[in-house]
Protein backbone atom coordinates (compact mmCIF):
# COMPACT_ATOMS: atom_id res chain seq x y z
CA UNK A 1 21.53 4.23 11.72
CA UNK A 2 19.69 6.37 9.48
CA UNK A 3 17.46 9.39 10.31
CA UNK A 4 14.12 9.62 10.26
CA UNK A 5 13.95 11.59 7.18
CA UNK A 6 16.26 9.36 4.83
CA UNK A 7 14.21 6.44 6.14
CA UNK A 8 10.86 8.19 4.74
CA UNK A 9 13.07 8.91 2.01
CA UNK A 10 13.67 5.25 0.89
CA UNK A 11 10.44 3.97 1.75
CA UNK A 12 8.77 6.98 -0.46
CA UNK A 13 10.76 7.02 -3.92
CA UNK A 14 12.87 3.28 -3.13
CA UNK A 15 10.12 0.85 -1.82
CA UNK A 16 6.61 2.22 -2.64
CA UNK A 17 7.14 4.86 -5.13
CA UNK A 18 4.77 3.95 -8.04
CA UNK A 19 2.39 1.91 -5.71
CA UNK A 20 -1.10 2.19 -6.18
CA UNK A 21 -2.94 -0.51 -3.99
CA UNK A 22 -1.94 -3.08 -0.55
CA UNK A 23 -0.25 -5.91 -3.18
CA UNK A 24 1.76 -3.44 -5.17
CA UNK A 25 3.08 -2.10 -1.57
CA UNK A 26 3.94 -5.82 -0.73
CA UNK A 27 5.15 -6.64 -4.14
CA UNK A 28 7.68 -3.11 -3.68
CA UNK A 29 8.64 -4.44 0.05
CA UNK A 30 9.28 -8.11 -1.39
CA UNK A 31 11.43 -6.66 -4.41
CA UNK A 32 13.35 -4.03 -1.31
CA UNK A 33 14.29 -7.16 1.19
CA UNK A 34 15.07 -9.39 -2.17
CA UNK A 35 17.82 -7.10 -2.93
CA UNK A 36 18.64 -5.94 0.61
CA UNK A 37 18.87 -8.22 3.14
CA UNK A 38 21.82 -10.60 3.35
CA UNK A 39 21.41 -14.49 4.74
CA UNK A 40 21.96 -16.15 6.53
CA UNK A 41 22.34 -14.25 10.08
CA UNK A 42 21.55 -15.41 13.69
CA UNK A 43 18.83 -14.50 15.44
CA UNK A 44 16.88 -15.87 18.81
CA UNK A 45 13.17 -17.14 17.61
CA UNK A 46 10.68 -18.84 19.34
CA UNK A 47 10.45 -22.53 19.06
CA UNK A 48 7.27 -24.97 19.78
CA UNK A 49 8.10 -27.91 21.95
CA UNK A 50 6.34 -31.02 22.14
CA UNK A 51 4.15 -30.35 25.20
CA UNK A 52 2.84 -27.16 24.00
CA UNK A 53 5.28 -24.65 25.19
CA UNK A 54 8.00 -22.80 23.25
CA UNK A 55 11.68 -21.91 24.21
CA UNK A 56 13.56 -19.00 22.54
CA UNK A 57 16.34 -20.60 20.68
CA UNK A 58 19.12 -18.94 18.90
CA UNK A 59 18.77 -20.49 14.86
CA UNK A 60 19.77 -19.29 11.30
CA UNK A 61 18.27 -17.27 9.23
CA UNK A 62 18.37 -18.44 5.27
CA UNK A 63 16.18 -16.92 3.52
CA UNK A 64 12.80 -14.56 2.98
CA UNK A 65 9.92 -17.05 3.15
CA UNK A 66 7.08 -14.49 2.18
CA UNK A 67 6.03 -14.25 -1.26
CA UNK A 68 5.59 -10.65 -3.47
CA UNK A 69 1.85 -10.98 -2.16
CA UNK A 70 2.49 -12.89 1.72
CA UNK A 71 4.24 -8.99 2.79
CA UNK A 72 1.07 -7.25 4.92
CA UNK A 73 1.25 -4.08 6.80
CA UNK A 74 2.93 -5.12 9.56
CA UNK A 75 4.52 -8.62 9.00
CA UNK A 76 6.72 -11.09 6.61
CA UNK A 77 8.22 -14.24 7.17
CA UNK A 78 11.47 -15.26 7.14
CA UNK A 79 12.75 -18.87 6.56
CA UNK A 80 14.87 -20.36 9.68
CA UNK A 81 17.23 -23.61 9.96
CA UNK A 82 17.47 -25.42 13.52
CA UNK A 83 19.36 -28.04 13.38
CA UNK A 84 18.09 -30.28 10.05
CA UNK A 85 14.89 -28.66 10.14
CA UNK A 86 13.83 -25.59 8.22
CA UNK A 87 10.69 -23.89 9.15
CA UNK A 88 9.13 -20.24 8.40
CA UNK A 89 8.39 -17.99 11.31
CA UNK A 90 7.06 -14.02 11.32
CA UNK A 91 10.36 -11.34 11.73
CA UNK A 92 8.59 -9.81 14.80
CA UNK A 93 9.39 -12.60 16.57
CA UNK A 94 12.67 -12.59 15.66
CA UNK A 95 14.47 -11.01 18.67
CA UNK A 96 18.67 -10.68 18.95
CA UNK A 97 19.41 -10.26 15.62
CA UNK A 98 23.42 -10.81 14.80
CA UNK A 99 23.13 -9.60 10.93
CA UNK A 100 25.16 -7.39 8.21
CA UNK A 101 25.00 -3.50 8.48
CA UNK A 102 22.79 -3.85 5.36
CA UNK A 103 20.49 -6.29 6.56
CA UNK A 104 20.02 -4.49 9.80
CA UNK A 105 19.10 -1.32 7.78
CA UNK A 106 16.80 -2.99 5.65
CA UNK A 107 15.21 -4.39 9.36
CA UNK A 108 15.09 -0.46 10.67
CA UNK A 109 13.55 1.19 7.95
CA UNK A 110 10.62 -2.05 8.32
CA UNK A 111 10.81 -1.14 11.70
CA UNK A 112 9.84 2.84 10.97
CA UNK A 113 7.30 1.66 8.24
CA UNK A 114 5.33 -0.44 10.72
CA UNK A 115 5.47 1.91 13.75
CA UNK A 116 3.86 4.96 11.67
């Protein structure tokens, strides 16, 4: 886990140094999980059923779905696999994630980012 400060750290001169307006932030947070986070990993997401209500379902994580421009303030998506189908769905709803000390780092400084 890293501290508060070496969070702020990376996110100031790593992520958005050089950043000037909302798409170059996006474009520095695409570029940051690009070379950070490691797939697949597990996670528990929230799947639709056919009669209109959903059931939390443990699937794979294989890759980041969001564009350099589909990164806002507060969300991305990530690319799951269930079964033979692949379908996109937004990291906070992502719960139990079983991922690489990296890739959880990468999710905690996110994490810090959108809480301040």
């Amino acid at each position: 886990m890293l501290t508060k400060e070496e969070i702020q750290h990376k996110i100031d001169y790593e992520i958005i140094v050089d950043c000037y307006d909302e798409i170059e932030v996006s474009m520095g947070w695409y570029y940051f999980f690009e070379e950070n986070l490691e797939f697949p990993f597990k996670a528990t997401a929230p799947l639709r059923k056919k009669d209109g209500g959903t059931e939390m379902k443990e699937v794979k994580v294989v890759a980041l779905a969001s564009d350099e421009e589909g990164i806002t303030d507060n969300d991305f998506e990530l690319e799951i696999e269930n079964g033979e189908y692949l379908m996109d769905v937004s990291y906070s709803e992502l719960t139990n994630i079983k991922a690489s000390a990296q890739t959880r780092e990468a999710f905690q400084i996110w994490d810090f980012w959108v809480g301040n």
